[in-house]
Protein backbone atom coordinates (compact mmCIF):
# COMPACT_ATOMS: atom_id res chain seq x y z
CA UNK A 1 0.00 0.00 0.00
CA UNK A 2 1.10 3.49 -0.79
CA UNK A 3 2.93 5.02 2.32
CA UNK A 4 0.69 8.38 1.70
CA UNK A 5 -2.89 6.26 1.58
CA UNK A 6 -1.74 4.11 4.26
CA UNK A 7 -0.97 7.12 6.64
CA UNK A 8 -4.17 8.58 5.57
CA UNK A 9 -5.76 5.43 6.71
CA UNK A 10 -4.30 4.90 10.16
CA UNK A 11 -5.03 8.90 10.37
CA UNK A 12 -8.30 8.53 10.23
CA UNK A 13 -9.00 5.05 12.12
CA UNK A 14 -7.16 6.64 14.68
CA UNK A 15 -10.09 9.28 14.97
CA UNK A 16 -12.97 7.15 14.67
CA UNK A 17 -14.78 6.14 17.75
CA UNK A 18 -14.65 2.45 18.11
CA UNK A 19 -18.67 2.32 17.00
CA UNK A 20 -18.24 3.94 13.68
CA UNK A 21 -15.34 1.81 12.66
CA UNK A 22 -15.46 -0.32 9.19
CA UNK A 23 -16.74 -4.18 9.94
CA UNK A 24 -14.67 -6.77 10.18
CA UNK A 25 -14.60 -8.03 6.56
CA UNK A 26 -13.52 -4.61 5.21
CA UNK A 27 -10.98 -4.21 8.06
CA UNK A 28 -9.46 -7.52 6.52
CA UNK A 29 -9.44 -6.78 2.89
CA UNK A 30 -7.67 -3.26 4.00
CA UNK A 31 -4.61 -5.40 4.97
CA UNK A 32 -4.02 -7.91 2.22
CA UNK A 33 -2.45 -5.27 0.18
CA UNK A 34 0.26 -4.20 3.13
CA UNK A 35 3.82 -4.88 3.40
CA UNK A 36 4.84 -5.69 6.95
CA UNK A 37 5.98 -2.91 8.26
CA UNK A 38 2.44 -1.17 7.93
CA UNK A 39 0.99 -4.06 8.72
CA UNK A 40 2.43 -4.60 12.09
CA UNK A 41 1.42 -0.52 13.19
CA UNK A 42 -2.32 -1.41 11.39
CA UNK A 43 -2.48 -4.34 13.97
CA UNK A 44 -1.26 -1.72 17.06
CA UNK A 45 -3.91 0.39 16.13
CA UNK A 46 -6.80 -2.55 15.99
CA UNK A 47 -5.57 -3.78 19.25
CA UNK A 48 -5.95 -0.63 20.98
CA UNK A 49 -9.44 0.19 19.41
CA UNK A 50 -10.75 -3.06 20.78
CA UNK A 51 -11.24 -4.26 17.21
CA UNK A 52 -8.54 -7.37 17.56
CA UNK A 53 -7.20 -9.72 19.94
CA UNK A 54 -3.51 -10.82 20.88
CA UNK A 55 -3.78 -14.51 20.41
CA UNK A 56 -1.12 -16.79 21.36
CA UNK A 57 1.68 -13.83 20.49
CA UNK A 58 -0.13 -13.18 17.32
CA UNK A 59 -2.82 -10.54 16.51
CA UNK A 60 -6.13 -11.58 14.75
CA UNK A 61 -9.28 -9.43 13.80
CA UNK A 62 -12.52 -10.55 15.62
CA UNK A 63 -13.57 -13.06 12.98
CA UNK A 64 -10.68 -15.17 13.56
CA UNK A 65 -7.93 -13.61 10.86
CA UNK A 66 -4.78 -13.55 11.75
CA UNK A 67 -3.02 -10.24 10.71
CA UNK A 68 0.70 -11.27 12.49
């Protein structure tokens, strides 16, 4: 993902209150096209809006996907 969209992104989930944020399917496909690096701060950010779960040292979105 383009650095400039993905800061835009993490911008912006960063300012949404944890009921308007996208379901869980969307929040999924918005990963698949980062590299690790973003992916890693994307997961950060999930965890600390309550949207995913550490699970056994890895993170995964509340449907069961594993991001890391």
């Amino acid at each position: 993902m383009r650095k400039t969209l993905f800061d835009n992104l993490i911008h912006n989930l960063k300012n949404l209150p944890p009921c308007d944020f996208p379901e869980t399917a969307k929040l999924q496909e918005l990963s698949e096209n980062m590299t690790l690096e973003q992916l890693h701060k994307y997961a950060e950010l999930l965890v600390s809006k309550g949207k995913a779960n550490y699970y056994y040292g890895r993170i995964s979105l509340r449907n069961g996907h594993l991001l890391t």
